[in-house]
PDB file of N, CA and C in Angstrom:
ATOM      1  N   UNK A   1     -30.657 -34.407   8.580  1.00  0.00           N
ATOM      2  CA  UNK A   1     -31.128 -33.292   9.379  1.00  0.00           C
ATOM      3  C   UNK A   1     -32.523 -32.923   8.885  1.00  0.00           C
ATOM      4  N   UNK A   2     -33.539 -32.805   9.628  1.00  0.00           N
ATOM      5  CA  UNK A   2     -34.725 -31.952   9.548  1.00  0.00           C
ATOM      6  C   UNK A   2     -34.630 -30.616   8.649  1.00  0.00           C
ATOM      7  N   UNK A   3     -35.683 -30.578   7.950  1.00  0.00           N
ATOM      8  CA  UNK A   3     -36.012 -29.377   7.133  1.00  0.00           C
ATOM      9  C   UNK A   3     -35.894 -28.332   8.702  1.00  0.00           C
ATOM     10  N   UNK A   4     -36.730 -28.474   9.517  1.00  0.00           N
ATOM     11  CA  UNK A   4     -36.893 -27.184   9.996  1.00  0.00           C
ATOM     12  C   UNK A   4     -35.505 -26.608  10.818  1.00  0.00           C
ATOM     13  N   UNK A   5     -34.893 -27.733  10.912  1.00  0.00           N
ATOM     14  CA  UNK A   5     -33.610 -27.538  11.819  1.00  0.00           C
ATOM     15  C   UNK A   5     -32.388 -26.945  11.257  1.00  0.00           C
ATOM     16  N   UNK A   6     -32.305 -27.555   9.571  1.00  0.00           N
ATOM     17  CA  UNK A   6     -31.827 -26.842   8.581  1.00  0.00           C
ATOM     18  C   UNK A   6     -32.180 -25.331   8.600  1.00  0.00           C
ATOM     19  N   UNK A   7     -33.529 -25.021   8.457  1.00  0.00           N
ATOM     20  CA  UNK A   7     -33.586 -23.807   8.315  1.00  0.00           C
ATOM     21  C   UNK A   7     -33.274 -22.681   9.655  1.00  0.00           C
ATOM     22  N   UNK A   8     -33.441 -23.526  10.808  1.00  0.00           N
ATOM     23  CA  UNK A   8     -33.193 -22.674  11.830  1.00  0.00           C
ATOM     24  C   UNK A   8     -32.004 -22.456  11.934  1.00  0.00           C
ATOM     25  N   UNK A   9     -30.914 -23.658  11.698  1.00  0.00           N
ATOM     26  CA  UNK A   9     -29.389 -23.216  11.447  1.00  0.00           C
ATOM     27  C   UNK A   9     -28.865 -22.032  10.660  1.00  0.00           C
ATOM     28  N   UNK A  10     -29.592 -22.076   9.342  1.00  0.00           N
ATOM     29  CA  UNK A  10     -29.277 -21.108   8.238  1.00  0.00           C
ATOM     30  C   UNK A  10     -29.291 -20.113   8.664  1.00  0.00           C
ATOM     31  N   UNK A  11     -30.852 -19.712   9.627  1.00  0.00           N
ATOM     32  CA  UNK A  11     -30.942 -18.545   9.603  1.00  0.00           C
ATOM     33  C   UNK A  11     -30.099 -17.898  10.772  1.00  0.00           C
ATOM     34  N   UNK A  12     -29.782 -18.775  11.768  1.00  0.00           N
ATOM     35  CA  UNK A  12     -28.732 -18.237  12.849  1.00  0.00           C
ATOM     36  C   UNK A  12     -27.655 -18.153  12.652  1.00  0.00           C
ATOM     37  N   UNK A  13     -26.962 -18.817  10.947  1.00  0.00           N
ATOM     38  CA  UNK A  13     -25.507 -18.335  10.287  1.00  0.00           C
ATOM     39  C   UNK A  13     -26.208 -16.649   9.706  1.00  0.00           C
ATOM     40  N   UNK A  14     -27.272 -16.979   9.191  1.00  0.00           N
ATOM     41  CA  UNK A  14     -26.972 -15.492   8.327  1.00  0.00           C
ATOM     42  C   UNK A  14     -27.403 -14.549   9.739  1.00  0.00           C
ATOM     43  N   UNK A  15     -28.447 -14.512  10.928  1.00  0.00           N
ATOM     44  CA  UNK A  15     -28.011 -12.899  11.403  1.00  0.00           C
ATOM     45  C   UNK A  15     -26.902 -13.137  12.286  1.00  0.00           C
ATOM     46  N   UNK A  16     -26.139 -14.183  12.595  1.00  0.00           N
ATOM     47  CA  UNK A  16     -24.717 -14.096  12.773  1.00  0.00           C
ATOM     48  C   UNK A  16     -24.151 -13.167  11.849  1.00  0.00           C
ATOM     49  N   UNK A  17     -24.014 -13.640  10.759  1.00  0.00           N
ATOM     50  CA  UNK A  17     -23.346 -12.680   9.757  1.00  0.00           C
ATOM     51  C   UNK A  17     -23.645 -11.686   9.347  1.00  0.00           C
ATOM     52  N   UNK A  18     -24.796 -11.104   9.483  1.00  0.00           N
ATOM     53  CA  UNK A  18     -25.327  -9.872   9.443  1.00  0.00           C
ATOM     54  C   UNK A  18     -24.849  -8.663  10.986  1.00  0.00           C
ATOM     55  N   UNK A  19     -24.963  -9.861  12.183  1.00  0.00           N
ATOM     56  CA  UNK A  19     -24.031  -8.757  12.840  1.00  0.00           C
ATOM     57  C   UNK A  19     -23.000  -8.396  13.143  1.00  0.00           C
ATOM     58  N   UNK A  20     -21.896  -9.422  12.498  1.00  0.00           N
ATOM     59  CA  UNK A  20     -20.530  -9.456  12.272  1.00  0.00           C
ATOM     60  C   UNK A  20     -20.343  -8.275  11.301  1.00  0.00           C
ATOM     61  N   UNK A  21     -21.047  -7.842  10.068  1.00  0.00           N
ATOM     62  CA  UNK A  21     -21.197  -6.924   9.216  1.00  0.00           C
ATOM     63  C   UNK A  21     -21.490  -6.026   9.573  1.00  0.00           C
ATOM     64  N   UNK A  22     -22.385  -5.488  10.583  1.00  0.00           N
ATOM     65  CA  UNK A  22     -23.026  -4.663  10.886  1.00  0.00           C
ATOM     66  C   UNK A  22     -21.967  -3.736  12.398  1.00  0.00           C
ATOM     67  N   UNK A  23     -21.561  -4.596  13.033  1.00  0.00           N
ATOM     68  CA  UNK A  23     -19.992  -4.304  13.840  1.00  0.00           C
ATOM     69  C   UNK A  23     -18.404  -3.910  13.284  1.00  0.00           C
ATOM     70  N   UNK A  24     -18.437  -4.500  11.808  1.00  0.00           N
ATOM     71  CA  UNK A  24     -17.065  -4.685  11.258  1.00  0.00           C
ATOM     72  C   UNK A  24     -16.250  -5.651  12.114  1.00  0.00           C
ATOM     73  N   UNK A  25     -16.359  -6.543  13.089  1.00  0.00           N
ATOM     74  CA  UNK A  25     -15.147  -7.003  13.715  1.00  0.00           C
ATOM     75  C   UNK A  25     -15.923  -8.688  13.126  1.00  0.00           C
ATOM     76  N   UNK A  26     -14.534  -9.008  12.750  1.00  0.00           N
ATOM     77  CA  UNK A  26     -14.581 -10.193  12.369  1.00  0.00           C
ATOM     78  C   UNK A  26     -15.547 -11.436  12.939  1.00  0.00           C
ATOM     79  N   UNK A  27     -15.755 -12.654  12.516  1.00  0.00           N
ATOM     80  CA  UNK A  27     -16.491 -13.910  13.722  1.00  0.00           C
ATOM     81  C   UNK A  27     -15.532 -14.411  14.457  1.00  0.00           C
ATOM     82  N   UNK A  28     -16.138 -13.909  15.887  1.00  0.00           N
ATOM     83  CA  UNK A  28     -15.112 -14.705  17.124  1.00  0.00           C
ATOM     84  C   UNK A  28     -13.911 -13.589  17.444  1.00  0.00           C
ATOM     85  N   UNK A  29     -14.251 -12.685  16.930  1.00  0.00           N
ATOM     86  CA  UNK A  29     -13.305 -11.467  17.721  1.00  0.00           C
ATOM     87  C   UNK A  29     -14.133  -9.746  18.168  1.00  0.00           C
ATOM     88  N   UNK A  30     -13.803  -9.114  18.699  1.00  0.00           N
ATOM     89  CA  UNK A  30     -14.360  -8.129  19.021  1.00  0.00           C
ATOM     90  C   UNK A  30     -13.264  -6.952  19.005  1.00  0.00           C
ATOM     91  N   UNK A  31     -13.693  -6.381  18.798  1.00  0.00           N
ATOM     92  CA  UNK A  31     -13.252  -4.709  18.531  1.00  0.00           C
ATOM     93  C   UNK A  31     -11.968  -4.714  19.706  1.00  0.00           C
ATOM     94  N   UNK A  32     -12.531  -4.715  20.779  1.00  0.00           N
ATOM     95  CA  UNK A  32     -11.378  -4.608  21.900  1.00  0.00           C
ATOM     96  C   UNK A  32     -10.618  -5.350  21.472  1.00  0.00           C
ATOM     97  N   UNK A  33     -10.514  -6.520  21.255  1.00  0.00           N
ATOM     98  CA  UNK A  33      -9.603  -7.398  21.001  1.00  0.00           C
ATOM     99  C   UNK A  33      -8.464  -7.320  19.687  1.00  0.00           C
ATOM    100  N   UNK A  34      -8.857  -6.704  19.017  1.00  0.00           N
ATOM    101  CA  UNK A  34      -8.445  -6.404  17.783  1.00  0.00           C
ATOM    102  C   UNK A  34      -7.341  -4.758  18.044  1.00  0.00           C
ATOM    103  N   UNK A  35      -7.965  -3.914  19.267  1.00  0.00           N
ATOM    104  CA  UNK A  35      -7.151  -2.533  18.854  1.00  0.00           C
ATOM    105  C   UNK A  35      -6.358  -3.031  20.598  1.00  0.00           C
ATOM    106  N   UNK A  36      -5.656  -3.943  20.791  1.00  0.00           N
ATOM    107  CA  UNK A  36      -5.188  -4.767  22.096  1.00  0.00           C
ATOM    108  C   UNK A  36      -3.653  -4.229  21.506  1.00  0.00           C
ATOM    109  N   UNK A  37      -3.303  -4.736  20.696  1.00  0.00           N
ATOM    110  CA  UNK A  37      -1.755  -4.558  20.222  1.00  0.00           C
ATOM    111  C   UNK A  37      -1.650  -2.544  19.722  1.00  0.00           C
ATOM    112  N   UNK A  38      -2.425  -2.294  19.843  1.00  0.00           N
ATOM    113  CA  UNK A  38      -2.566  -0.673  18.946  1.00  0.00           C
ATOM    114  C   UNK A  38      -2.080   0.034  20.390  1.00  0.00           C
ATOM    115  N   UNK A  39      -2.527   0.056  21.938  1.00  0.00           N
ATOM    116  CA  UNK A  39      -2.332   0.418  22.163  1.00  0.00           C
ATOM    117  C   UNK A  39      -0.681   0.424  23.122  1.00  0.00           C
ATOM    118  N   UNK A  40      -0.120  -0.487  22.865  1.00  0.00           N
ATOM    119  CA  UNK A  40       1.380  -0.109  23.450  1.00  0.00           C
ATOM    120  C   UNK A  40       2.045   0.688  22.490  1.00  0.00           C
ATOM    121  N   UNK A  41       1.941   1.326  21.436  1.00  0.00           N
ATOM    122  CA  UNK A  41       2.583   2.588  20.889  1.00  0.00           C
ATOM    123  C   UNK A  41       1.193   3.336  20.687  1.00  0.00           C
ATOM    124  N   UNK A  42       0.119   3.501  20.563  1.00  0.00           N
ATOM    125  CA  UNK A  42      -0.868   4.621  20.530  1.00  0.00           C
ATOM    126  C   UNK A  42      -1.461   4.984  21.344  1.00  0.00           C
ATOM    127  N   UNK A  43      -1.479   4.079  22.651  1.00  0.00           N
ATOM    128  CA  UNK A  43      -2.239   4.666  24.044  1.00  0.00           C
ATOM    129  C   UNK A  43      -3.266   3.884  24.030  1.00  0.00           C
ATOM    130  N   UNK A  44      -3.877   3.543  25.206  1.00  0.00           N
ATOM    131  CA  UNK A  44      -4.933   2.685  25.719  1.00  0.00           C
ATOM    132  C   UNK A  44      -6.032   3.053  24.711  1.00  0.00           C
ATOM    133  N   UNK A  45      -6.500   4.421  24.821  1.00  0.00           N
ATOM    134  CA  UNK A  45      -7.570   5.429  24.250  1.00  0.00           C
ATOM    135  C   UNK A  45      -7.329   6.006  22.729  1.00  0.00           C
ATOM    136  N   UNK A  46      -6.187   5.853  22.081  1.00  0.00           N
ATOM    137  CA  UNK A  46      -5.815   6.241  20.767  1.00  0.00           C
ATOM    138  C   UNK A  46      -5.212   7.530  20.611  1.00  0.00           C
ATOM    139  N   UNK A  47      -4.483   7.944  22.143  1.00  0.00           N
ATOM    140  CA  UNK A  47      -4.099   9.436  22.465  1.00  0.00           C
ATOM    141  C   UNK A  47      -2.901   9.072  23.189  1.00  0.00           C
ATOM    142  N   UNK A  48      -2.033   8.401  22.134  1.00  0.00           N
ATOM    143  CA  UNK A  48      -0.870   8.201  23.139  1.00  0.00           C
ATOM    144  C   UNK A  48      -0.068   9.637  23.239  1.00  0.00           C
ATOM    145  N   UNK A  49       1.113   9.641  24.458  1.00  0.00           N
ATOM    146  CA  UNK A  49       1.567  10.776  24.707  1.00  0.00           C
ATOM    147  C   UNK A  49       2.757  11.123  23.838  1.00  0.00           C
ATOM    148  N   UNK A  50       3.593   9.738  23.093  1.00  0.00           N
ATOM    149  CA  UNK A  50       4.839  10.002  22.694  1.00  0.00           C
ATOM    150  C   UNK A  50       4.931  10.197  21.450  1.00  0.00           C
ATOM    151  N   UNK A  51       5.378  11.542  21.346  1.00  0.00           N
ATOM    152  CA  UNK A  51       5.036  12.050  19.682  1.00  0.00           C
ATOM    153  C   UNK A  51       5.486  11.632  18.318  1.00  0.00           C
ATOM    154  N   UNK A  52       6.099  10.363  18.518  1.00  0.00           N
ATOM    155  CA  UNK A  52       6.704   9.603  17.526  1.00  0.00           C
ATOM    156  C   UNK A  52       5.432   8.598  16.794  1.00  0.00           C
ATOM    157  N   UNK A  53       4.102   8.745  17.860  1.00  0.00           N
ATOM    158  CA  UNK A  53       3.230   7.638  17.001  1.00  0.00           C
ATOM    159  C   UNK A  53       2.137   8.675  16.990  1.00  0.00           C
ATOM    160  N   UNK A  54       1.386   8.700  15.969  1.00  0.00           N
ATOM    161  CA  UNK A  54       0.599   9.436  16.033  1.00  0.00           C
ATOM    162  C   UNK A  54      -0.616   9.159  16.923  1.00  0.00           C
ATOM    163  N   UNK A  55      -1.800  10.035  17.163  1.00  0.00           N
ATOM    164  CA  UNK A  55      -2.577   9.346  17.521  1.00  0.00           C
ATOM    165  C   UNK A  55      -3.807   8.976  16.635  1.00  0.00           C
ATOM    166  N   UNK A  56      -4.431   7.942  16.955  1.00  0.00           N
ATOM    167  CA  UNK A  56      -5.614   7.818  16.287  1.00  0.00           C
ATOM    168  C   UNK A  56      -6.948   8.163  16.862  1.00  0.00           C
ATOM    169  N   UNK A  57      -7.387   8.507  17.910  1.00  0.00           N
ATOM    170  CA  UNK A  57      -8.098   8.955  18.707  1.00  0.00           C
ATOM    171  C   UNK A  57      -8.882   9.777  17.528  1.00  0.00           C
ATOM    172  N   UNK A  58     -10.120  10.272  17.448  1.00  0.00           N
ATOM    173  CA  UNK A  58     -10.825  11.236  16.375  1.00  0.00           C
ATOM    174  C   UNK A  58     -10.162  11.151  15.032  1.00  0.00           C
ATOM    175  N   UNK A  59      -9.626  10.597  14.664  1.00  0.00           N
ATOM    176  CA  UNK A  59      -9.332  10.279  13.079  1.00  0.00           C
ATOM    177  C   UNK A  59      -9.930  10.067  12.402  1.00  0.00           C
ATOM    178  N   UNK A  60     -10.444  10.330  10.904  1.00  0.00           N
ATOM    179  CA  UNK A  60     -11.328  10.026  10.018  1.00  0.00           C
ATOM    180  C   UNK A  60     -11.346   8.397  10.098  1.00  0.00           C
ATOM    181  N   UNK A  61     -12.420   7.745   9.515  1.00  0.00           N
ATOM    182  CA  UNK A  61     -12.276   6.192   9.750  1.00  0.00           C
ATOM    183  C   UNK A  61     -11.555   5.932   8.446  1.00  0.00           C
ATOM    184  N   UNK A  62     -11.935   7.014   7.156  1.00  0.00           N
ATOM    185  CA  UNK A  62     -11.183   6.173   6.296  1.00  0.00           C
ATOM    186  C   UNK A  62     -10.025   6.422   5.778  1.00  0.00           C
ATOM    187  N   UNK A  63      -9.375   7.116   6.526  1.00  0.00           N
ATOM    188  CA  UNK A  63      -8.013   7.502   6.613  1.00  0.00           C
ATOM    189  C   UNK A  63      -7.425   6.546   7.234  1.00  0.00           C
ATOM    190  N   UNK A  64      -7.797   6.062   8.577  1.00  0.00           N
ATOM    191  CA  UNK A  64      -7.213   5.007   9.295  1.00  0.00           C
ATOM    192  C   UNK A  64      -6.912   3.522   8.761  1.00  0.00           C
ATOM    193  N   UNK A  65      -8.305   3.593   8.207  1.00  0.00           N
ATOM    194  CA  UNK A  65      -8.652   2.400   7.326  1.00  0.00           C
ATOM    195  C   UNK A  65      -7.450   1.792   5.743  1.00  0.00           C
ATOM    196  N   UNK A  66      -7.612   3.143   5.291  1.00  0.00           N
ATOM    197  CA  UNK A  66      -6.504   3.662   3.893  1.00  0.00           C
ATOM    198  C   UNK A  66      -4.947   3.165   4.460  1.00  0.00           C
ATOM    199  N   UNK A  67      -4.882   3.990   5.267  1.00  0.00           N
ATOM    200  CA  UNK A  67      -3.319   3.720   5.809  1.00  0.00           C
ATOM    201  C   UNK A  67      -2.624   2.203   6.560  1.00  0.00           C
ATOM    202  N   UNK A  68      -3.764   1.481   7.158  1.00  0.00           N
ATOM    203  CA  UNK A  68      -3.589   0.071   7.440  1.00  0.00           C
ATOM    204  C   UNK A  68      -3.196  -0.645   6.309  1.00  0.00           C
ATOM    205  N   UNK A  69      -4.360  -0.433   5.371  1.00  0.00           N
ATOM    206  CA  UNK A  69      -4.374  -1.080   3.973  1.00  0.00           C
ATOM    207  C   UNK A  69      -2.993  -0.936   3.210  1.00  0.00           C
ATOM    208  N   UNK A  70      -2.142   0.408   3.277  1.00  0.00           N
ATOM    209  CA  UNK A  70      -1.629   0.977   2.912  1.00  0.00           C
ATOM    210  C   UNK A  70      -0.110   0.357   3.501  1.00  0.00           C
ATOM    211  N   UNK A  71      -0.203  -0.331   4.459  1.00  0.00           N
ATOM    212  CA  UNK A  71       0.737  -1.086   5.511  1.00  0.00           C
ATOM    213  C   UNK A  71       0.884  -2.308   4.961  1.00  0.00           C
ATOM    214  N   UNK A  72      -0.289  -2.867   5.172  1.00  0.00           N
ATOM    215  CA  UNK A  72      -0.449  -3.909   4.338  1.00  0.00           C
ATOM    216  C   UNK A  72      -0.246  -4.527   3.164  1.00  0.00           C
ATOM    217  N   UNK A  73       0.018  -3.275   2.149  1.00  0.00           N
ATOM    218  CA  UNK A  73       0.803  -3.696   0.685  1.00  0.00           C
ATOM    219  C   UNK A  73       2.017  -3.391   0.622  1.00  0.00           C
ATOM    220  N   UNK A  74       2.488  -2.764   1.686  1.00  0.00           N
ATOM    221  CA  UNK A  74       4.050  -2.606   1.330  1.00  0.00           C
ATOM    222  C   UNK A  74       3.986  -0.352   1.145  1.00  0.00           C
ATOM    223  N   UNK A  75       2.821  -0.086   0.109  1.00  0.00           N
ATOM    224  CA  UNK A  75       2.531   1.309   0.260  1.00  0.00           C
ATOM    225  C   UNK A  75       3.271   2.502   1.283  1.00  0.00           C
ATOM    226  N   UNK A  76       2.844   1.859   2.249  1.00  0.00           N
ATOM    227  CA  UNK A  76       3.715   2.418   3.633  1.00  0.00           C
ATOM    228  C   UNK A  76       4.440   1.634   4.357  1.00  0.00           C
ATOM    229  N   UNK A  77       5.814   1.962   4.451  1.00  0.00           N
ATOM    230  CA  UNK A  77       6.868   1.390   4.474  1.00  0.00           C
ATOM    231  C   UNK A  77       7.038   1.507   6.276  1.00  0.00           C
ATOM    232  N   UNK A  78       6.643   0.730   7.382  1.00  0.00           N
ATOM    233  CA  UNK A  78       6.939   0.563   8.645  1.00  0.00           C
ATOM    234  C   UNK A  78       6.536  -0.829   9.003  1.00  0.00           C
ATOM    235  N   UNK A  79       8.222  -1.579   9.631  1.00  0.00           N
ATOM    236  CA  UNK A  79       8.417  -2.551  10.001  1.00  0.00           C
ATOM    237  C   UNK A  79       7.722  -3.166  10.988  1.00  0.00           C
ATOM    238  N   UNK A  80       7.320  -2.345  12.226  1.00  0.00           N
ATOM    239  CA  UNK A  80       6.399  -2.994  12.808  1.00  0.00           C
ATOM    240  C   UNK A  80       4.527  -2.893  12.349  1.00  0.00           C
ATOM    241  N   UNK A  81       4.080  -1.587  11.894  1.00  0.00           N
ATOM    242  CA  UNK A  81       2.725  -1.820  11.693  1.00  0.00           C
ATOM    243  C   UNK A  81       2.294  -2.738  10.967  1.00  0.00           C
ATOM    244  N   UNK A  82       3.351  -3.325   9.728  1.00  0.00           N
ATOM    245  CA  UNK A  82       3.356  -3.993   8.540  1.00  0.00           C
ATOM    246  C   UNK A  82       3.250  -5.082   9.360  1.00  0.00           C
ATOM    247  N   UNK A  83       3.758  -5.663  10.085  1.00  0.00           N
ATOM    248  CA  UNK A  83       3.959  -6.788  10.947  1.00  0.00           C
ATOM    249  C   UNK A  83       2.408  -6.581  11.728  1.00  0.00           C
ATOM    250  N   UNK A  84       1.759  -5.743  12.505  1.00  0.00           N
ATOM    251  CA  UNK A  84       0.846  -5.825  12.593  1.00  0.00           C
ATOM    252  C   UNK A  84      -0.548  -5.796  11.948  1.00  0.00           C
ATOM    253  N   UNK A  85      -0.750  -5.502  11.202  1.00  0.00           N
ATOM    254  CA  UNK A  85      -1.927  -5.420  10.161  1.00  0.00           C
ATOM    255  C   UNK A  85      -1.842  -6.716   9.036  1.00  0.00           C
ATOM    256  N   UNK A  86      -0.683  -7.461   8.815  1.00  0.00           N
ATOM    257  CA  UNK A  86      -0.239  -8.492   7.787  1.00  0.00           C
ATOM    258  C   UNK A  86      -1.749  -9.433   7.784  1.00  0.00           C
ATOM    259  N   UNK A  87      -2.244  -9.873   9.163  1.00  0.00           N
ATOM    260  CA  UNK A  87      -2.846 -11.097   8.887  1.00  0.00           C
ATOM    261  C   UNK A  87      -4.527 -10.122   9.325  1.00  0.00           C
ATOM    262  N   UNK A  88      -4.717  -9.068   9.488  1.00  0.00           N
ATOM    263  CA  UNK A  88      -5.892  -7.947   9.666  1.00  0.00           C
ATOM    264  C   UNK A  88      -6.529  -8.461   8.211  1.00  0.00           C
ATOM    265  N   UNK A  89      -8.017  -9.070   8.646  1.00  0.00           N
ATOM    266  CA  UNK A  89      -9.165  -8.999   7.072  1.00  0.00           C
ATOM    267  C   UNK A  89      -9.301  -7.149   6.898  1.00  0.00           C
ATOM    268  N   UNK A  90     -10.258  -7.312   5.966  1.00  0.00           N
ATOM    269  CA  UNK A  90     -11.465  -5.770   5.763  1.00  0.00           C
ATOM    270  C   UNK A  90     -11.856  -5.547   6.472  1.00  0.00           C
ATOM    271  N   UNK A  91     -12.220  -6.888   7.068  1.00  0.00           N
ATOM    272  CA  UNK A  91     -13.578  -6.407   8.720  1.00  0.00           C
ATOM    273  C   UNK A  91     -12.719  -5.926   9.670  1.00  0.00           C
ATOM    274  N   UNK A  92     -11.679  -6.114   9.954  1.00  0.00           N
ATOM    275  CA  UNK A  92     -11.015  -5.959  11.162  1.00  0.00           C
ATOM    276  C   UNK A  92     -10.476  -4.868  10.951  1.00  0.00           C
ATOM    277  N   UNK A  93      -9.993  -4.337   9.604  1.00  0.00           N
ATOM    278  CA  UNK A  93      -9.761  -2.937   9.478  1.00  0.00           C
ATOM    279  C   UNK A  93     -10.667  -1.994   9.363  1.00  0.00           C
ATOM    280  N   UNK A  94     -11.806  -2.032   8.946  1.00  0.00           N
ATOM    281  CA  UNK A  94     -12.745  -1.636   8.839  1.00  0.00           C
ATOM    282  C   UNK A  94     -13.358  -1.081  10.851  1.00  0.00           C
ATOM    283  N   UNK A  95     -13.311  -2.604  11.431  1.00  0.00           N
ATOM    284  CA  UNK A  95     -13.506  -2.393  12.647  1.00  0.00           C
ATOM    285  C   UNK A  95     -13.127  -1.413  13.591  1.00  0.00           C
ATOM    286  N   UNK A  96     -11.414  -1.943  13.411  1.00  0.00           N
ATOM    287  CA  UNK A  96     -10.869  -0.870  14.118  1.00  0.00           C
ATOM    288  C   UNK A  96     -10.592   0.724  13.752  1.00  0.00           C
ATOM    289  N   UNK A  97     -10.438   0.900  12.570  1.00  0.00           N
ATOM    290  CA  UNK A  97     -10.817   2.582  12.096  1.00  0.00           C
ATOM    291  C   UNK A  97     -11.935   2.951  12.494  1.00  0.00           C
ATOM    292  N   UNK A  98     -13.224   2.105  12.758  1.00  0.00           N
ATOM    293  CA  UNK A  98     -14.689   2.738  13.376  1.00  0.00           C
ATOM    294  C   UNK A  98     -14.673   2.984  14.399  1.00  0.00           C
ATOM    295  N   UNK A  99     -13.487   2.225  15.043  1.00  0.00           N
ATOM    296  CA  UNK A  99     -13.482   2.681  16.777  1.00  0.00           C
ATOM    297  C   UNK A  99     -12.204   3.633  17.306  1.00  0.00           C
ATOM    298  N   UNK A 100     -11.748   3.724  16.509  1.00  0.00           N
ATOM    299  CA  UNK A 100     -11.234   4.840  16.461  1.00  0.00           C
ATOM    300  C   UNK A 100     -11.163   6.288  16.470  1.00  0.00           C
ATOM    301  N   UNK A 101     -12.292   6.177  15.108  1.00  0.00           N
ATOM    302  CA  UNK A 101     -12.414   7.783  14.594  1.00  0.00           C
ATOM    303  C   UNK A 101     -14.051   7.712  15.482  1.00  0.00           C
ATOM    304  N   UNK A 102     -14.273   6.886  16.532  1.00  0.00           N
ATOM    305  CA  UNK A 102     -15.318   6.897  17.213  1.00  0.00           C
ATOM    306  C   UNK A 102     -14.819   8.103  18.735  1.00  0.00           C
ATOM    307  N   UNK A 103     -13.984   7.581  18.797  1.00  0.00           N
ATOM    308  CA  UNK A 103     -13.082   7.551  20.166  1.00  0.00           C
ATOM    309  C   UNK A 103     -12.705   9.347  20.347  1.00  0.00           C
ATOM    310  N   UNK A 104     -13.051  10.001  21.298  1.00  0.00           N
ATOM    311  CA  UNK A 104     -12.533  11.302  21.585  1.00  0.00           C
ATOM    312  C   UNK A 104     -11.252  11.279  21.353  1.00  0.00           C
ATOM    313  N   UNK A 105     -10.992  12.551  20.367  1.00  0.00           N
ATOM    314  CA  UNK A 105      -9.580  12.921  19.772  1.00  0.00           C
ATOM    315  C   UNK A 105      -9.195  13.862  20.996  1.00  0.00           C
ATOM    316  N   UNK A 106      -7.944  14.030  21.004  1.00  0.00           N
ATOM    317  CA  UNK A 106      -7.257  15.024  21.312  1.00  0.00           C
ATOM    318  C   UNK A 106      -6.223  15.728  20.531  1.00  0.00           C
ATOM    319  N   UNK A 107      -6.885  15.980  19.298  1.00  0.00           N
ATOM    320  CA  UNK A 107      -6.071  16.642  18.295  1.00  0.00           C
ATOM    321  C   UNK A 107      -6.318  18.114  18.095  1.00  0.00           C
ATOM    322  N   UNK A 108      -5.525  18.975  18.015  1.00  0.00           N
ATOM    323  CA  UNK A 108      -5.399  20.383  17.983  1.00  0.00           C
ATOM    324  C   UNK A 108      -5.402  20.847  16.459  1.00  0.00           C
ATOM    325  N   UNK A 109      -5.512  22.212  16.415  1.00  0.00           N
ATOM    326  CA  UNK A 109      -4.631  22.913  15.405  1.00  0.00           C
ATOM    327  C   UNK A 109      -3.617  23.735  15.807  1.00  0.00           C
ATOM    328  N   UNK A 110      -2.954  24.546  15.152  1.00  0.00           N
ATOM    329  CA  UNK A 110      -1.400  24.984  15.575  1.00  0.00           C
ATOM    330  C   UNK A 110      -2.048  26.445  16.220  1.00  0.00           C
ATOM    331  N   UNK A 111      -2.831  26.708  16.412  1.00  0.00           N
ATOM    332  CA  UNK A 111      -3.754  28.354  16.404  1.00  0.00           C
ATOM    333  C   UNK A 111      -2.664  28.439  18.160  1.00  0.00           C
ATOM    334  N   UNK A 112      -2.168  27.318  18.521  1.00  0.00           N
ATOM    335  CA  UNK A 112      -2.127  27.638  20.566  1.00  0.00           C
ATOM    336  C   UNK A 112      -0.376  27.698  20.267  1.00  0.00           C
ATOM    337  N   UNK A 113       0.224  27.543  18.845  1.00  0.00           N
ATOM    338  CA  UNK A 113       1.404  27.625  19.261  1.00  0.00           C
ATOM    339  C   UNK A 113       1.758  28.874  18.471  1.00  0.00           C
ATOM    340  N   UNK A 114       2.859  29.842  18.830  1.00  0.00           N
ATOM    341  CA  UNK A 114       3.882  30.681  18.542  1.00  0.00           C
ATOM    342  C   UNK A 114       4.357  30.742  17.425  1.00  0.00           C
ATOM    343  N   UNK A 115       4.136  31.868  16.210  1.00  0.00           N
ATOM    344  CA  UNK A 115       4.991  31.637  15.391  1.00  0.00           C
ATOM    345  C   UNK A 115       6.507  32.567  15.172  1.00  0.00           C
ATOM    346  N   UNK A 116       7.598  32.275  15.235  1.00  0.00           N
ATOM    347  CA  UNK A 116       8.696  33.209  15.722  1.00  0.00           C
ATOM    348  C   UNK A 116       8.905  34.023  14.247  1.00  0.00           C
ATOM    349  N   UNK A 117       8.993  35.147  14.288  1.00  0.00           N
ATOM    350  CA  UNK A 117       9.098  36.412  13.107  1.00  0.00           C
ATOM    351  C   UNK A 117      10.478  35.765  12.728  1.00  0.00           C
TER     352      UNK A 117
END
């Protein structure tokens, strides 16, 4: 191979990889693609309705991030997320907590509910 062709390769691996870094989503996947399985229990948008999953919608990123990780070692003990996050890199967790705690929350505080004496 040519010196210059060498170098033109190199340099189209590294700002490849610089914007793979700069996105968090892995090479050859994209963000959408990655929060695809998130939403049949969290909602399309990260605001699902059924109060058994939380939502992630406005979530800190590194809370989201923590708690994947946290799936991932066994830490937090749920059969299916564990099953989902198992084969998730850094980047992809990383990814999807950014688009997340990107994403309009619909999270409250308790100030709208009743407290009974």
């Amino acid at each position: 191979m040519k010196p210059n062709r060498l170098l033109a390769l190199l340099a189209g691996c590294l700002v490849a990889n610089a914007f793979a870094a700069e996105t968090g989503a892995a090479p050859g996947k994209t963000v959408e693609d990655l929060v695809k399985p998130c939403a049949a229990c969290h909602g399309a948008d990260g605001n699902g309705t059924n109060s058994q999953y939380p939502r992630l919608a406005g979530q800190y990123h590194d809370y989201l991030a923590r708690a994947m990780k946290e799936y991932q070692s066994g830490e937090r003990q749920n059969a299916i997320m564990a099953g989902f996050v198992k084969t998730l890199s850094d980047a992809d967790i990383e990814a999807i907590s950014r688009y997340y705690a990107a994403m309009p929350g619909k999270l409250d505080d308790l100030s709208r509910h009743e407290q009974g004496d």
